[in-house]
Protein backbone atom coordinates (compact mmCIF):
# COMPACT_ATOMS: atom_id res chain seq x y z
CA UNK A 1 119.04 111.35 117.15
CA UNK A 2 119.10 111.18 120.80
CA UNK A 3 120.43 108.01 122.83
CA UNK A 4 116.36 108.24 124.15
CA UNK A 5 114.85 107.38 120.52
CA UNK A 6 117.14 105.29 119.55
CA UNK A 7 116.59 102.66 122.72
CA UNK A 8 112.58 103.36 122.81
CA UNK A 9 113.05 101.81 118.75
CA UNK A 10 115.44 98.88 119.92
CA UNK A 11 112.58 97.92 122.32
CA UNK A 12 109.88 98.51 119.98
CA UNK A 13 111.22 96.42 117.50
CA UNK A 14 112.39 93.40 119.98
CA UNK A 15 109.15 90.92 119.19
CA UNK A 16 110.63 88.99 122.46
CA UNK A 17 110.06 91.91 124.68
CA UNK A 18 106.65 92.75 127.03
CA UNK A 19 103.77 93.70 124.71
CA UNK A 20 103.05 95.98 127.42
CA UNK A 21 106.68 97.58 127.00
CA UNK A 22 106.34 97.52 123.54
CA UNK A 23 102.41 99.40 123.20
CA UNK A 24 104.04 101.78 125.95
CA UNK A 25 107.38 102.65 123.65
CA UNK A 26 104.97 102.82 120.43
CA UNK A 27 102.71 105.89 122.12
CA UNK A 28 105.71 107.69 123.32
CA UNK A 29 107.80 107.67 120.09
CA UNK A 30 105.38 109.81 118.73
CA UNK A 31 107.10 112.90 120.87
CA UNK A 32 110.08 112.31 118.96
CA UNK A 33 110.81 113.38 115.31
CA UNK A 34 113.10 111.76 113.03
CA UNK A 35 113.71 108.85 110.10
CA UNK A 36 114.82 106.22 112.11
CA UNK A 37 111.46 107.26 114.69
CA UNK A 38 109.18 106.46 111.50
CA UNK A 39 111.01 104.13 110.30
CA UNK A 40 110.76 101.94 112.98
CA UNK A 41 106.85 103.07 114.04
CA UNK A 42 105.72 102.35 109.97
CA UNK A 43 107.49 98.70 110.35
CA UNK A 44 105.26 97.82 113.06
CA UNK A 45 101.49 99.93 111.49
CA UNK A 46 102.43 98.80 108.18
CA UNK A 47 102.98 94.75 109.05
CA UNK A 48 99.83 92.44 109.35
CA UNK A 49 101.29 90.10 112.37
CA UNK A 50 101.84 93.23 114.15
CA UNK A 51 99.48 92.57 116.84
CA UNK A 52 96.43 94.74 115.95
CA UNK A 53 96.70 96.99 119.37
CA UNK A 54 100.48 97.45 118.89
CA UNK A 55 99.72 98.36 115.45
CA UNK A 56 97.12 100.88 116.62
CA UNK A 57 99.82 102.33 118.97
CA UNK A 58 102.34 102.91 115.98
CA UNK A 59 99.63 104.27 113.98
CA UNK A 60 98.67 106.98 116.26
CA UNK A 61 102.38 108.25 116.89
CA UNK A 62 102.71 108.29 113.33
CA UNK A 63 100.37 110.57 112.79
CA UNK A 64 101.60 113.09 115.52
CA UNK A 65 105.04 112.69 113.71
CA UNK A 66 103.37 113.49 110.69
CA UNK A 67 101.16 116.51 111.91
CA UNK A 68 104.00 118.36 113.59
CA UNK A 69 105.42 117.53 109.79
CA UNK A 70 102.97 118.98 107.55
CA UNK A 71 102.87 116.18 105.57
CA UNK A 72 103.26 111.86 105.79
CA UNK A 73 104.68 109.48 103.87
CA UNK A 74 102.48 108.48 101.25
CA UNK A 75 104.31 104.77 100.42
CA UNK A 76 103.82 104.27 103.71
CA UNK A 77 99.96 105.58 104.15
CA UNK A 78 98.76 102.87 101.75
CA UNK A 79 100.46 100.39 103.52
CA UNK A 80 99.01 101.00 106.55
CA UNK A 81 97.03 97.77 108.46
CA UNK A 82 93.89 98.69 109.01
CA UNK A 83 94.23 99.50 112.17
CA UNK A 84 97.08 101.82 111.91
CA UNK A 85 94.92 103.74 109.36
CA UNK A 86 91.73 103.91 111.36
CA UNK A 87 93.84 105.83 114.10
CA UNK A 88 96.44 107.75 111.63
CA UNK A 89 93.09 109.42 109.94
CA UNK A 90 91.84 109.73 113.07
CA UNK A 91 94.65 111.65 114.91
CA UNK A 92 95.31 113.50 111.36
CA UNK A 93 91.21 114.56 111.69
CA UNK A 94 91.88 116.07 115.27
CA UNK A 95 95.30 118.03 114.84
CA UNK A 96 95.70 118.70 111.32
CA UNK A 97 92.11 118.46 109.03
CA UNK A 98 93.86 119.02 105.81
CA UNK A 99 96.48 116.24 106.04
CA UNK A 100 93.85 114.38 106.72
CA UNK A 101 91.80 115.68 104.15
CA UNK A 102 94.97 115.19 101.94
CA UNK A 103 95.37 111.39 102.80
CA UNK A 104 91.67 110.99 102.42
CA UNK A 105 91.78 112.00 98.52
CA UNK A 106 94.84 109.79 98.46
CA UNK A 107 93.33 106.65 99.81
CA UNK A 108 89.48 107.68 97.51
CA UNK A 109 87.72 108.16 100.65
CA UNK A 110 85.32 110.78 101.93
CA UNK A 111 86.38 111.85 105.09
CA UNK A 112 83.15 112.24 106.47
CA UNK A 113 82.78 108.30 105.65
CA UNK A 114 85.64 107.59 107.90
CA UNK A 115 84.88 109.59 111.25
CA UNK A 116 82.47 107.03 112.52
């Protein structure tokens, strides 16, 4: 991995840094591919005191990481804050229907019940 990732993660996961810094750093981490890249965006969208726009942030690049993947995490799916998921399916819906379609059957949902 790429000096880039790997200081975009340090300042996502510094709670004393900007939440601005931190929302910005979760949205672009979702160009980059790589563990330590999900690792460190799942910590955040899969933690309930992860504020619930940060969260959203994570969740998103997540799911760009995962569509350019062809396939997500599933552990780390069902751990998702609510938020995270909303935004994960959402993103999954728009750039790859049958992971979402796949996460979906995982989670017992309907995707059609989840598009709203």
């Amino acid at each position: 991995m790429g000096e880039q990732p790997r200081g975009l993660i340090q300042v996502l996961l510094d709670a004393g840094a900007e939440f601005g810094d931190r929302h910005d750093v979760a949205m672009d981490l979702g160009e980059f591919d790589g563990a330590e890249v999900e690792a460190a965006l799942a910590l955040s969208a899969c933690d309930t005191s992860t504020d619930p726009d940060l969260a959203d942030a994570c969740g998103e690049s997540l799911a760009e990481v995962w569509c350019r993947k062809g396939h997500f995490e599933q552990d780390v799916l069902t751990r998702l804050t609510p938020e995270a998921l909303h935004i994960a399916l959402g993103t999954m819906r728009a750039h790859d229907p049958r992971l979402a379609a796949e996460a979906d059957g995982i989670l017992g949902r309907g995707g059609d019940a989840e598009k709203s």
